[in-house]
Protein backbone atom coordinates (compact mmCIF):
# COMPACT_ATOMS: atom_id res chain seq x y z
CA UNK A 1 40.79 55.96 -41.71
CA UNK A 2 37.86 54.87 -38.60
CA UNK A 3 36.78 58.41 -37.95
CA UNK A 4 35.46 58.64 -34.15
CA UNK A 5 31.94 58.54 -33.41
CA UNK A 6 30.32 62.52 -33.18
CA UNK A 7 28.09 61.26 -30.45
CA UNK A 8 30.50 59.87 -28.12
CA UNK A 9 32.73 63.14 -28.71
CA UNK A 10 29.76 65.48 -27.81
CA UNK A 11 29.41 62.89 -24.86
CA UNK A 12 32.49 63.13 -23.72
CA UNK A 13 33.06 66.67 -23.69
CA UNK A 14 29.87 67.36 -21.77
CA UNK A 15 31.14 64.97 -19.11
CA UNK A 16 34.38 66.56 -18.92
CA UNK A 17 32.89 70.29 -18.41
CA UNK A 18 30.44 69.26 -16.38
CA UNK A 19 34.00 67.92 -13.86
CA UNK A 20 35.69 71.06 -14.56
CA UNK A 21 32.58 73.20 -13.46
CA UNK A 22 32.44 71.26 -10.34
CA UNK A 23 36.18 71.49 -9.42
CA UNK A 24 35.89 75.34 -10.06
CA UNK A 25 32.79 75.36 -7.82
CA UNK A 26 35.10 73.66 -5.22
CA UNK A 27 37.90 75.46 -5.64
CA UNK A 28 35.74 78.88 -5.81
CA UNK A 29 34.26 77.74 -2.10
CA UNK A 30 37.91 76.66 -0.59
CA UNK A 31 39.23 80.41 -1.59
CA UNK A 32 36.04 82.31 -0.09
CA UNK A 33 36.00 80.06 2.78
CA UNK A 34 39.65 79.44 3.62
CA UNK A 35 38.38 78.42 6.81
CA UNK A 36 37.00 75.15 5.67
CA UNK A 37 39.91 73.20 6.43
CA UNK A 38 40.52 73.96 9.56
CA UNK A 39 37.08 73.63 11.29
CA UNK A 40 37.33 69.92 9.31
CA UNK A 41 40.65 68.80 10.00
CA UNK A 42 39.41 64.79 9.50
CA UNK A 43 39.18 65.34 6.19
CA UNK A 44 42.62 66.20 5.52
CA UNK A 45 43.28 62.73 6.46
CA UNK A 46 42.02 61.30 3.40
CA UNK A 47 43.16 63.62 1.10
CA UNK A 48 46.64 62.97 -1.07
CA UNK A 49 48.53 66.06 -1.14
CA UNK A 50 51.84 66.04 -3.47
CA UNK A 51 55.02 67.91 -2.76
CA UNK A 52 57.09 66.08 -5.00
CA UNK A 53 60.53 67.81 -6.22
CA UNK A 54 62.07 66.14 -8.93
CA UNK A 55 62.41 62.49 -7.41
CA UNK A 56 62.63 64.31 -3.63
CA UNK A 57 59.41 63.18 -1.15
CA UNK A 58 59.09 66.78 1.03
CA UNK A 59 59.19 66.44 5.00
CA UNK A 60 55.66 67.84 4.65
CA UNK A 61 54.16 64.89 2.62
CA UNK A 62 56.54 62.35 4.68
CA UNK A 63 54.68 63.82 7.38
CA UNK A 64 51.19 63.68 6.32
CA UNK A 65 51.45 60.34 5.35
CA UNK A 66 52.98 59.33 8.97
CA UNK A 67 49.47 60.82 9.98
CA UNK A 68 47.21 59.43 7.81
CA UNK A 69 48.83 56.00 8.54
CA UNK A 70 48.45 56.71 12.71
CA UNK A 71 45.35 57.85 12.32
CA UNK A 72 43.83 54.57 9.91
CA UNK A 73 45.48 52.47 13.10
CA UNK A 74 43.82 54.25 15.59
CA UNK A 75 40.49 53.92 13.49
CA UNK A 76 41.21 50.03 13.11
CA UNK A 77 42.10 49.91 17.17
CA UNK A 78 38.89 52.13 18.03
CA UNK A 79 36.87 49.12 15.68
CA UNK A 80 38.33 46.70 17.47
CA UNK A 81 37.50 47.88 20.98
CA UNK A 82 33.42 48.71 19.85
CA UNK A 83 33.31 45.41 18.79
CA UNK A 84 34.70 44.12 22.26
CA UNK A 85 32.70 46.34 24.56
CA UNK A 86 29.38 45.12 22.30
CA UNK A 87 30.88 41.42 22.96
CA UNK A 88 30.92 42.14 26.65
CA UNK A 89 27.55 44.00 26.75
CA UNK A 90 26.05 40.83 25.11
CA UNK A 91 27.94 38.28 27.39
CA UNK A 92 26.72 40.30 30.37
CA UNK A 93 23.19 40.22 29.41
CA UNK A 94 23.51 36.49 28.80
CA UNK A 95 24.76 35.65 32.20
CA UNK A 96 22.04 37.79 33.90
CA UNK A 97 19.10 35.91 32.11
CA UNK A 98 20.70 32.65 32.64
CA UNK A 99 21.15 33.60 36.87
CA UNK A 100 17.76 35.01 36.60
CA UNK A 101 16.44 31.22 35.17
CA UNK A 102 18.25 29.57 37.56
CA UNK A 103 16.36 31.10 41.06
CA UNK A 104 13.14 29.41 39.17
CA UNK A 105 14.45 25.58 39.72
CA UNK A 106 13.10 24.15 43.14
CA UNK A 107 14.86 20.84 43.89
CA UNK A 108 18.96 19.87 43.51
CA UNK A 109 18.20 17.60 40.21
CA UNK A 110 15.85 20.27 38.30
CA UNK A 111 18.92 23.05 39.22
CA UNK A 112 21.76 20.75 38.09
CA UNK A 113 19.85 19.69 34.91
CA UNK A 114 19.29 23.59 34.47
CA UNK A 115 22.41 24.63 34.81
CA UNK A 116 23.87 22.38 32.12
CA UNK A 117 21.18 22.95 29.61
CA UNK A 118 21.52 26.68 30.06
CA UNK A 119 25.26 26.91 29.69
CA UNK A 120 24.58 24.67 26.65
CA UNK A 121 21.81 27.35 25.09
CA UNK A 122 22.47 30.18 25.74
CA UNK A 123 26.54 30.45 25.59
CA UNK A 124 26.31 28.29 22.81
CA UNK A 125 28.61 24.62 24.02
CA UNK A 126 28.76 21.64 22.80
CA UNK A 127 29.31 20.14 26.19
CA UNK A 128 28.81 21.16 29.83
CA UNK A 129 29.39 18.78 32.90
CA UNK A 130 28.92 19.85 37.10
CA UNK A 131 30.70 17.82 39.96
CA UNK A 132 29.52 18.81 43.45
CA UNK A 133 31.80 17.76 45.83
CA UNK A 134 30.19 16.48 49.50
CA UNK A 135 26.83 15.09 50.94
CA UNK A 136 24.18 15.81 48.81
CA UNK A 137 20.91 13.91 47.42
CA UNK A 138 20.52 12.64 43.45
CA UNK A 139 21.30 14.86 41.47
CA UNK A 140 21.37 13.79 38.29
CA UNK A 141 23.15 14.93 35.48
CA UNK A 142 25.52 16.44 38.04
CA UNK A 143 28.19 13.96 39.10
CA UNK A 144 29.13 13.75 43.01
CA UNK A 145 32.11 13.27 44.83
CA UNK A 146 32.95 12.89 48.49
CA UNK A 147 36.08 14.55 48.04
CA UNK A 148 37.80 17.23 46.18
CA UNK A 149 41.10 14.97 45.64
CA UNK A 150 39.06 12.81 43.86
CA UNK A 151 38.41 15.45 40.87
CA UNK A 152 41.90 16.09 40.98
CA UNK A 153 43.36 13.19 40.58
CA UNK A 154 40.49 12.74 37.75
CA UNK A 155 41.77 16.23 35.52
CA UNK A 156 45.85 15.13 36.86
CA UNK A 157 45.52 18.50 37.97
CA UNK A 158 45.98 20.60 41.44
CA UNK A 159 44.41 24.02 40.71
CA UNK A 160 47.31 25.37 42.68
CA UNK A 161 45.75 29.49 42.02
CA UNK A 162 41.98 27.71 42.22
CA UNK A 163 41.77 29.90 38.61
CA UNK A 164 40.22 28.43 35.97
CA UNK A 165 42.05 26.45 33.35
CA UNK A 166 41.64 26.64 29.99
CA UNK A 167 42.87 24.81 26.71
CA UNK A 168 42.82 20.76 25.74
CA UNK A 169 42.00 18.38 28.18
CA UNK A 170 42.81 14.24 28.04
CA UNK A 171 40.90 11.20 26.72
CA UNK A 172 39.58 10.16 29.89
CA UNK A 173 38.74 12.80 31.80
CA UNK A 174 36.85 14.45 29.07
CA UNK A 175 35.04 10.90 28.60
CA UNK A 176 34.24 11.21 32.38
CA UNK A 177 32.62 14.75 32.45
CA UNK A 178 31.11 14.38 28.61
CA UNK A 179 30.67 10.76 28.07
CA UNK A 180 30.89 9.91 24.67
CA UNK A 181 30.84 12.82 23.19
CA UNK A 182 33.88 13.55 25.04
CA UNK A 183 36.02 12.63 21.69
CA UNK A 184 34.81 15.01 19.43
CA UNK A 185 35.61 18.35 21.94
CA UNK A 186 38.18 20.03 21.06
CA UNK A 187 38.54 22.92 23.91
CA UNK A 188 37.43 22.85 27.67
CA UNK A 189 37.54 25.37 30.37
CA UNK A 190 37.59 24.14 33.76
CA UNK A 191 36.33 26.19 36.73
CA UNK A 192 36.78 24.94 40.16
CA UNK A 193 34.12 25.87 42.58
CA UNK A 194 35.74 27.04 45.89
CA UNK A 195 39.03 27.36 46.72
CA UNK A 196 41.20 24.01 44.74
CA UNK A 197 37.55 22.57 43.92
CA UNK A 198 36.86 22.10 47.81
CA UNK A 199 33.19 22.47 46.35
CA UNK A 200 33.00 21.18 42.92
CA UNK A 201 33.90 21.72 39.63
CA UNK A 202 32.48 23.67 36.52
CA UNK A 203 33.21 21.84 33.29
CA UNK A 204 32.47 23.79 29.64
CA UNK A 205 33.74 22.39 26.22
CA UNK A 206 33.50 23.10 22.55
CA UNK A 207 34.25 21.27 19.72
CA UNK A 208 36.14 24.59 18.00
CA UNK A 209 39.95 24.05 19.04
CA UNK A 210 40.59 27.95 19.72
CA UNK A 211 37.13 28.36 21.90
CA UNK A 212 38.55 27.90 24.71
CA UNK A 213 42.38 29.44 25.28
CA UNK A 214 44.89 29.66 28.15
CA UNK A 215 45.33 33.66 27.56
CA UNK A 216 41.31 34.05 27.41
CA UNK A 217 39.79 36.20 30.53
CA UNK A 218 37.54 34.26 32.69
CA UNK A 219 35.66 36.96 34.48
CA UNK A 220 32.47 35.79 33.22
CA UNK A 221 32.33 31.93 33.87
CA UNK A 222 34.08 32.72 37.34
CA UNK A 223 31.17 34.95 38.30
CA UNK A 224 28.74 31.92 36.75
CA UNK A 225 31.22 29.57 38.92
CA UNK A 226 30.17 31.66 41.89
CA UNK A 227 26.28 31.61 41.66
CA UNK A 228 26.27 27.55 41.13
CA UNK A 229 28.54 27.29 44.16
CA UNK A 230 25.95 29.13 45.91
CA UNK A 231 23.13 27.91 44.55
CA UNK A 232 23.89 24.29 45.30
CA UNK A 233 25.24 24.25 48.41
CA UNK A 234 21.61 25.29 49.77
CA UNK A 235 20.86 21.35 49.40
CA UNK A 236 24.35 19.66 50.48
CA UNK A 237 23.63 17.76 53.81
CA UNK A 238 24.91 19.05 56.94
């Protein structure tokens, strides 16, 4: 017969006073302070309470556990829109450094080349690309066009709403904006600037397929659309 080892016994009984003392101690506090409970209702929501009757779940546990489970969704929702609003806050702070930047350039070409480098840094693209649509001098890496038909029958594409479009765009017209890297983008978002690109357009791309998405909000890149179509049209001709 393997007789069991003395220490391990002592051992184990310790432990297992040592848990019944503290679940008297808690039990001991609940019944002079039946109060507890109430003034901390959150924690009822993690505790398992069992009202079983035979094989018979009670309406009380059927209804705690409806809780718990509403109130772990609302937890995971309330996650959800912390990590959105600190998204946001972020975004926001990025578009107001790269406007602040841009009111340093002096010339057409030095705001153009800006504008594309900073959409590149600090929103983190693989690929940005500006048409200005009218009169204006070199202004290089900005494309020009004389009119706004042109970039639309470029991107096969009206801009009906003058919204911004967002998704996959073709062979060719992402070779035109992107040149050769054109073919490894995967997603573009296409602002117009002015009403049906009567100004310009606003080209951003990514080579992650989901960066850029039809249902995505565009409040941000229409408000950069805005400055740009400001900012340049201080140096179109007259």
């Amino acid at each position: 017969m393997k007789l069991s080892n003395p220490q391990a016994l002592e051992e184990g009984n310790v432990s297992h006073l040592n848990r019944l003392m503290e679940e008297a101690q808690v039990k001991n506090y609940l019944v002079n302070h039946p109060q507890f409970l109430q003034q901390n209702p959150e924690l009822l929501a993690h505790m398992e309470l069992s009202h079983h009757v035979g094989k018979t779940t009670s309406l009380v546990e059927r209804q705690i556990k409806v809780l718990r489970e509403k109130n772990q969704s609302l937890q995971g929702k309330l996650v959800e829109m912390l990590l959105a609003a600190h998204n946001n806050e972020k975004l926001l702070l990025d578009c107001n450094q790269f406007m602040l930047e841009l009111l340093d350039t002096e010339n057409i070409q030095s705001l153009c080349a800006s504008i594309i480098n900073l959409l590149k840094r600090d929103f983190n693209l693989d690929g940005a690309a500006l048409i200005l649509v009218g009169q204006y001098p070199p202004a290089d890496p900005a494309l020009i066009y004389y009119a706004a038909s042109d970039i639309k029958k470029l991107l096969n594409c009206q801009f009906p709403d003058s919204q911004p479009l967002c998704g996959r765009l073709e062979v060719e017209p992402k070779r035109v904006l992107f040149g050769e890297m054109g073919r490894e983008l995967q997603s573009c978002a296409l602002i117009p600037l002015g009403e049906q690109c009567e100004y310009g357009l606003l080209a951003l791309a990514s080579k992650e397929v989901d960066r850029f998405e039809p249902e995505m909000g565009t409040l941000f890149i229409e408000l950069i659309a805005n400055l740009i179509t400001h900012l340049t049209r201080q140096y179109e001709a007259c």
